[in-house]
C-alpha atoms as a PDB file:
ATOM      1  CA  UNK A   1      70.433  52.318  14.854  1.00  0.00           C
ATOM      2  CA  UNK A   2      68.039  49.495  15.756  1.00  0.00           C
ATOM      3  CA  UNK A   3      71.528  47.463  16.028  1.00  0.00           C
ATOM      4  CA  UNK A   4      72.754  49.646  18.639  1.00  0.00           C
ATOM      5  CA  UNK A   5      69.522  50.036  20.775  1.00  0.00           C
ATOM      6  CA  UNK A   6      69.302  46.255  20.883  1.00  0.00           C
ATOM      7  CA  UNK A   7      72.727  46.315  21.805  1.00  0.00           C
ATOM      8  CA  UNK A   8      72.447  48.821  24.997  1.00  0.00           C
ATOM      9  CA  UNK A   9      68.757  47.999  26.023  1.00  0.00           C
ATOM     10  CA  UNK A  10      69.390  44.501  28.348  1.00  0.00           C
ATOM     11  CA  UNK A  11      72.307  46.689  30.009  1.00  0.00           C
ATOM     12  CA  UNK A  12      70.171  49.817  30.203  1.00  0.00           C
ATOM     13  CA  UNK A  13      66.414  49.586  29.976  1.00  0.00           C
ATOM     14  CA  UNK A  14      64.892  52.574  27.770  1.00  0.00           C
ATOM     15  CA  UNK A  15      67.742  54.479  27.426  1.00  0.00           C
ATOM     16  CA  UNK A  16      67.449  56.932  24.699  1.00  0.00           C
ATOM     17  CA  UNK A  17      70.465  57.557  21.967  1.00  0.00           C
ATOM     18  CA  UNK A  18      71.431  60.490  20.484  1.00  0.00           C
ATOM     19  CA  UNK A  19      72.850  61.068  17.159  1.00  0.00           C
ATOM     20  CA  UNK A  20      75.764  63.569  16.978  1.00  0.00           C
ATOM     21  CA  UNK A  21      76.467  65.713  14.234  1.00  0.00           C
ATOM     22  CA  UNK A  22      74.372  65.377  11.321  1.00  0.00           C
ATOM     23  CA  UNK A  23      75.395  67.819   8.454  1.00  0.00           C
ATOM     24  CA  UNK A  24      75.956  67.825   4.771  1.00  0.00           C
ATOM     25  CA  UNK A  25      77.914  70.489   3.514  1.00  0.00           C
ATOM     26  CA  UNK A  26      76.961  73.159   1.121  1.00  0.00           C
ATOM     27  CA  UNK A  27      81.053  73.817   0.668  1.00  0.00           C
ATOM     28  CA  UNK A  28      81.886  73.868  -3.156  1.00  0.00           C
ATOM     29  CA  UNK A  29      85.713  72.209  -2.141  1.00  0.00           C
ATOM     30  CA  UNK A  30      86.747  70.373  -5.369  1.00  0.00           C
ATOM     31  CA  UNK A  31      89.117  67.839  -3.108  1.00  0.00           C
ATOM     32  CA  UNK A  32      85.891  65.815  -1.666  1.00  0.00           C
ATOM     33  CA  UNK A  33      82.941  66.644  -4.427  1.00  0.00           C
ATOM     34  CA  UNK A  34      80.907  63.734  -3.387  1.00  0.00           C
ATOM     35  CA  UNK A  35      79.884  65.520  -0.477  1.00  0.00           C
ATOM     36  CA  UNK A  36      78.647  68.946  -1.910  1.00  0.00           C
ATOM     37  CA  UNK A  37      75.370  69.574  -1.788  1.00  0.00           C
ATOM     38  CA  UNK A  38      73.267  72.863  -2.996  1.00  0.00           C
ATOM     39  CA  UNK A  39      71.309  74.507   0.293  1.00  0.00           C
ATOM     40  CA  UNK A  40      68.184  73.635  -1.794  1.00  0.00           C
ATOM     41  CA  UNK A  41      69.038  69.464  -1.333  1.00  0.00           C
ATOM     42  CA  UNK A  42      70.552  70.450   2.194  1.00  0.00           C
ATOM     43  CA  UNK A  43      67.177  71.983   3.604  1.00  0.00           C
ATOM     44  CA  UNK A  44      65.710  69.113   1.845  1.00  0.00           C
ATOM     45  CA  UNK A  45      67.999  66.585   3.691  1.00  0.00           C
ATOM     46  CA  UNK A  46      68.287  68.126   7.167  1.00  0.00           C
ATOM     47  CA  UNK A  47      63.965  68.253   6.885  1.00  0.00           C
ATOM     48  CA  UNK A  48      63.787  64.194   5.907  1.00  0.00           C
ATOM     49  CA  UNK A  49      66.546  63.714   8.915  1.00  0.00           C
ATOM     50  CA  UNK A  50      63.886  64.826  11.392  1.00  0.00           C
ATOM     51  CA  UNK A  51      61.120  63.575   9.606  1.00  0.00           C
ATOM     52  CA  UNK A  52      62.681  60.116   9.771  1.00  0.00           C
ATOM     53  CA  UNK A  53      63.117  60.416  13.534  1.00  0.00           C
ATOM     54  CA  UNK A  54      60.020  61.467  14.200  1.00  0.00           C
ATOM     55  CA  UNK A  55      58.300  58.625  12.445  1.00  0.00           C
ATOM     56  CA  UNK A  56      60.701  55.599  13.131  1.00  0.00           C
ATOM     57  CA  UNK A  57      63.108  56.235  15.366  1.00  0.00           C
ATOM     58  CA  UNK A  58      60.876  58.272  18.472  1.00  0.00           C
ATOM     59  CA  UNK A  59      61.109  55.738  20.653  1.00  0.00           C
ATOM     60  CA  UNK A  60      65.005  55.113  20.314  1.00  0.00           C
ATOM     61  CA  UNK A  61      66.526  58.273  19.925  1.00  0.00           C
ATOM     62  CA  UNK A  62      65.892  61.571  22.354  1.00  0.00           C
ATOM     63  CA  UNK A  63      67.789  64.154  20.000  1.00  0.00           C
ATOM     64  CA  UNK A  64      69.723  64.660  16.803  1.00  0.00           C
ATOM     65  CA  UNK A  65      72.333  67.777  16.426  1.00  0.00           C
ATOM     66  CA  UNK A  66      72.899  69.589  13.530  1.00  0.00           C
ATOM     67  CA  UNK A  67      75.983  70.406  12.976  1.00  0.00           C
ATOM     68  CA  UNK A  68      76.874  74.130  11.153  1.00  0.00           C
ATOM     69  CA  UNK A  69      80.284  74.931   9.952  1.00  0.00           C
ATOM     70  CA  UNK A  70      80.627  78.154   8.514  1.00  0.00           C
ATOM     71  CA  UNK A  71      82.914  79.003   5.553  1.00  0.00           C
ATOM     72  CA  UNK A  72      85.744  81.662   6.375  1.00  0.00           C
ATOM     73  CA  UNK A  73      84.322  85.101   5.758  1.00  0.00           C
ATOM     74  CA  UNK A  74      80.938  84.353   5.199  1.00  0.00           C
ATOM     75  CA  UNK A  75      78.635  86.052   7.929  1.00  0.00           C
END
């Protein structure tokens, strides 16, 4: 991140970044198990994301989006 915003700031004085699509899925899909995660450790993970920006990354990035996916036939 700190990469990036020294990358863009001589060109572009104070512009802010935004990180796109932050997620960690909750999807129990035996093909990519690495990625599961319980909603317990994903309310825990999505809470430290904005934590994190809000403490060391406030003056760099404007917003972060969390990105939902919904499994078919859930409501």
């Amino acid at each position: 991140m700190f990469y990036l915003h020294n990358l863009i700031e001589p060109y572009d004085p104070g512009r802010k970044i935004w990180i796109m699509e932050i997620s960690y899925s909750t999807c129990s899909c035996s093909h990519l198990p690495a990625n599961n995660v319980t909603e317990a450790q994903q309310a825990d993970y999505v809470t430290r994301i904005y934590q994190y920006r809000r403490r060391y990354l406030s003056g760099i990035t404007d917003r972060i989006f969390w990105y939902q996916l919904r499994d078919p036939g859930t409501l």
